[in-house]
Protein backbone atom coordinates (compact mmCIF):
# COMPACT_ATOMS: atom_id res chain seq x y z
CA UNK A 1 8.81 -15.50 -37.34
CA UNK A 2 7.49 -18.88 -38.40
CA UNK A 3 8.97 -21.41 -40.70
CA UNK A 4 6.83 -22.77 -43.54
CA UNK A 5 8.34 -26.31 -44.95
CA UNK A 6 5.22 -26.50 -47.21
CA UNK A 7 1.57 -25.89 -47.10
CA UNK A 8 0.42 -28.33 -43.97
CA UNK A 9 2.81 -25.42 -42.05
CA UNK A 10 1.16 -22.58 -43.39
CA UNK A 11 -2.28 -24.43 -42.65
CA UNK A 12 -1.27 -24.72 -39.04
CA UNK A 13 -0.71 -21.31 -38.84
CA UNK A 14 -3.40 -19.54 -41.01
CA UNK A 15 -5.41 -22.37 -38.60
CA UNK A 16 -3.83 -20.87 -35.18
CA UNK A 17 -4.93 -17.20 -36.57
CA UNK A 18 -8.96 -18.41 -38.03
CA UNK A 19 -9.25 -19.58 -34.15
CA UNK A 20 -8.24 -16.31 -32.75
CA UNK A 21 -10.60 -14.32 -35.58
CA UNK A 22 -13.05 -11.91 -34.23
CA UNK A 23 -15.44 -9.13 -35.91
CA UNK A 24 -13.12 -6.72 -37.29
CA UNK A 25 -10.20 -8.63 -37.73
CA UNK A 26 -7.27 -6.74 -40.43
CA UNK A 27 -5.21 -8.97 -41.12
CA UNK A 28 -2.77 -7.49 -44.10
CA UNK A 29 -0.85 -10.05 -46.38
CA UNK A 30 1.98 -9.09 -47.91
CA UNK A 31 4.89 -11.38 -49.91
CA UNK A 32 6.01 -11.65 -53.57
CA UNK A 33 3.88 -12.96 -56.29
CA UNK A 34 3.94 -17.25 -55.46
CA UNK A 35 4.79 -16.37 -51.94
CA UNK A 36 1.95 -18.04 -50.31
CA UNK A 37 -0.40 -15.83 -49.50
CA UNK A 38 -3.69 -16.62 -51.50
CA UNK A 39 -2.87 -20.22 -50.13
CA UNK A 40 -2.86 -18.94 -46.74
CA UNK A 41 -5.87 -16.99 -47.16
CA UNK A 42 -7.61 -20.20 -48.72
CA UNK A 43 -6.64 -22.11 -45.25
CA UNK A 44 -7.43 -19.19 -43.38
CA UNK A 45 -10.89 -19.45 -44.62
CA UNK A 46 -11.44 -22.90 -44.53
CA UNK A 47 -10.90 -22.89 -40.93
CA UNK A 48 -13.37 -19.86 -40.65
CA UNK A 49 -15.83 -22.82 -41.69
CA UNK A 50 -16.04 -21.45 -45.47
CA UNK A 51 -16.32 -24.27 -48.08
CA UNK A 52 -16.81 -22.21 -51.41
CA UNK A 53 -13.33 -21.94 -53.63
CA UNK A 54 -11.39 -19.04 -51.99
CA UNK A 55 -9.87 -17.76 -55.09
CA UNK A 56 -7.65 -14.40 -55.41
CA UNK A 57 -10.19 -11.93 -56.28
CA UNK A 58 -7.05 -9.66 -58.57
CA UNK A 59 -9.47 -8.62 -60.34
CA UNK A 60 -12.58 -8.20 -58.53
CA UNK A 61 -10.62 -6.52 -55.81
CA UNK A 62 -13.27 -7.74 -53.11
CA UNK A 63 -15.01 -11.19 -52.79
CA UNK A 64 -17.46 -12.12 -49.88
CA UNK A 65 -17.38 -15.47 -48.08
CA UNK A 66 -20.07 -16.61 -44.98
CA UNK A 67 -18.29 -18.49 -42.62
CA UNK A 68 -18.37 -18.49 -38.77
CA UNK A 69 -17.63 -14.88 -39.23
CA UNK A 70 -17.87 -13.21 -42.46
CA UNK A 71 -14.57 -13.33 -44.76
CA UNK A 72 -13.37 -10.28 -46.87
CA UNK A 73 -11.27 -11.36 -49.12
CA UNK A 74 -9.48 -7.97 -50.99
CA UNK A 75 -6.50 -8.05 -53.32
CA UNK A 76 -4.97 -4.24 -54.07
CA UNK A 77 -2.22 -5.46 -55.91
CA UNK A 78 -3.94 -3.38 -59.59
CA UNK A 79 -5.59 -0.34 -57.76
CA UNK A 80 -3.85 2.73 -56.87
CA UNK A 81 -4.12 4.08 -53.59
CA UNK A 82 -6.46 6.91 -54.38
CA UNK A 83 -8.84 4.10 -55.93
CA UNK A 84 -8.60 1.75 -53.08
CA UNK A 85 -9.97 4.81 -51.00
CA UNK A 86 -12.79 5.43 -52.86
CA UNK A 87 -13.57 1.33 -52.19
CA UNK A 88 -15.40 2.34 -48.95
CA UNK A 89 -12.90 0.12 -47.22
CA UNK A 90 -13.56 1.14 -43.61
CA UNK A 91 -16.83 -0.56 -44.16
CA UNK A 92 -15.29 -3.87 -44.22
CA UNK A 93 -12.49 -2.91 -42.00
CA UNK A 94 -14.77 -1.97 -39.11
CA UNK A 95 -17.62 -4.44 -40.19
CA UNK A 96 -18.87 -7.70 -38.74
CA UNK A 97 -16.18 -10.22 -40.39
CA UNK A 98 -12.29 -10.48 -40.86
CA UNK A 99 -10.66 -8.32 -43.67
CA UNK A 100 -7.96 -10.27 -45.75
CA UNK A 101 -5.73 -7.82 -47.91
CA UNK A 102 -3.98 -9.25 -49.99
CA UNK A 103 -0.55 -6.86 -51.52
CA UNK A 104 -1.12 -4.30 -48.26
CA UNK A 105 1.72 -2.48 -48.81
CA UNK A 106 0.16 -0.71 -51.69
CA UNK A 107 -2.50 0.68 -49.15
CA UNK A 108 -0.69 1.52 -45.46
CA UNK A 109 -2.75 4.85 -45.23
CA UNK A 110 -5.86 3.05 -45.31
CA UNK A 111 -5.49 0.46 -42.81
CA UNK A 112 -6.69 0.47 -39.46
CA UNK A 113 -3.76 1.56 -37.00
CA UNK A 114 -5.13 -2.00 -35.35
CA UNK A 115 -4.32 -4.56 -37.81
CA UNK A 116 -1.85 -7.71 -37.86
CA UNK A 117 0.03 -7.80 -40.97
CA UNK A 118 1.68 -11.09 -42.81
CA UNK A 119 4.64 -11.03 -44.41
CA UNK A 120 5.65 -14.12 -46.63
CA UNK A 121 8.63 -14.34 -47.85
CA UNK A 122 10.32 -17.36 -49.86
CA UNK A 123 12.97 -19.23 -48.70
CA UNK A 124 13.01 -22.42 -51.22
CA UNK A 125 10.63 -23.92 -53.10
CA UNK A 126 8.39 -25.05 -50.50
CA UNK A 127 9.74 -23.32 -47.69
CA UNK A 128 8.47 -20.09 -46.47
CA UNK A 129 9.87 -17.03 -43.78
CA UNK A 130 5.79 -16.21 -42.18
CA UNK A 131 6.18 -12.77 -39.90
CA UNK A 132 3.74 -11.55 -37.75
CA UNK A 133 3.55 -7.86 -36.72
CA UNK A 134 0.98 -6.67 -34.31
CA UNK A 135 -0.25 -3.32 -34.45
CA UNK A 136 -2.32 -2.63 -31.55
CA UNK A 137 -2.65 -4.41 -28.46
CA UNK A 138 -5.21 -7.03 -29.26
CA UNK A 139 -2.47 -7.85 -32.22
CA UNK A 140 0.54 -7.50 -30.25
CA UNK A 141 -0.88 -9.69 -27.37
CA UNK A 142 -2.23 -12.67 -30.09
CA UNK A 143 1.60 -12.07 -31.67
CA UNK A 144 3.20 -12.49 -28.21
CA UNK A 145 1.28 -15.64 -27.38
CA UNK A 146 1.87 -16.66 -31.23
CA UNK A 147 5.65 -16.63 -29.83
CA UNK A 148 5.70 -17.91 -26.65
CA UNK A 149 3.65 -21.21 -27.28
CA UNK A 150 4.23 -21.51 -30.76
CA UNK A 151 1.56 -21.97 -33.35
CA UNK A 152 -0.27 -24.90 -32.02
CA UNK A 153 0.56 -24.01 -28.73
């Protein structure tokens, strides 16, 4: 667990992770609405390099970003999960760039059994309860060292 005390904390970390991306990166996002984690995934891409506006794409479900690795930027928060399976997800999931998904929960049967997920929960108005669960061992190792040096360790 990592506490957020505003948005240069959450930059740190969403930093930390864009360092440690690699082709075929899941990383799920999950949190209540204002939680954080469009924020985080706009940090998360600027560090992949990306300069466009990272907006969340609610309504476009998927946007594209070129970075130093490509950026998949998915929100499933108005889909069902029969719809997001018709998406053709596993295409981005097991493509060349990093899958953000923003609202996750809504889609656990789809995700790749290797995948880190983000939960963001609130704590104040600024502050911010970040978890990170690894699924798989690339993920569980990057969580572990996540832990044991902290995030700009």
């Amino acid at each position: 667990m990592f506490e957020s005390h505003g948005i240069a904390d959450t930059e740190a970390l969403a930093s930390a992770l864009a360092e440690q991306a690699i082709a075929g990166m899941v990383i799920a996002l999950d949190g209540d609405l204002g939680a954080g984690k469009t924020a985080f995934s706009q940090k998360f891409a600027w560090h992949l390099g990306i300069r466009e506006v990272v907006n969340s794409p609610t309504f476009t479900l998927i946007k594209e970003y070129e970075g130093r690795l490509p950026l998949y930027h998915m929100d499933v928060y108005r889909i069902s999960l029969e719809e997001a399976d018709e998406l053709g997800l596993d295409e981005y999931f097991y493509g060349a760039g990093v899958s953000l998904v923003e609202w996750s929960s809504i889609i656990p049967e789809l995700l790749p059994e290797d995948h880190l997920h983000v939960q963001i929960e609130t704590t104040g108005p600024e502050d911010r309860m970040i978890t990170l669960d690894g699924y798989g061992e690339t993920y569980a190792a990057m969580c572990r060292q996540f832990r044991q040096n902290g995030v700009n360790g």
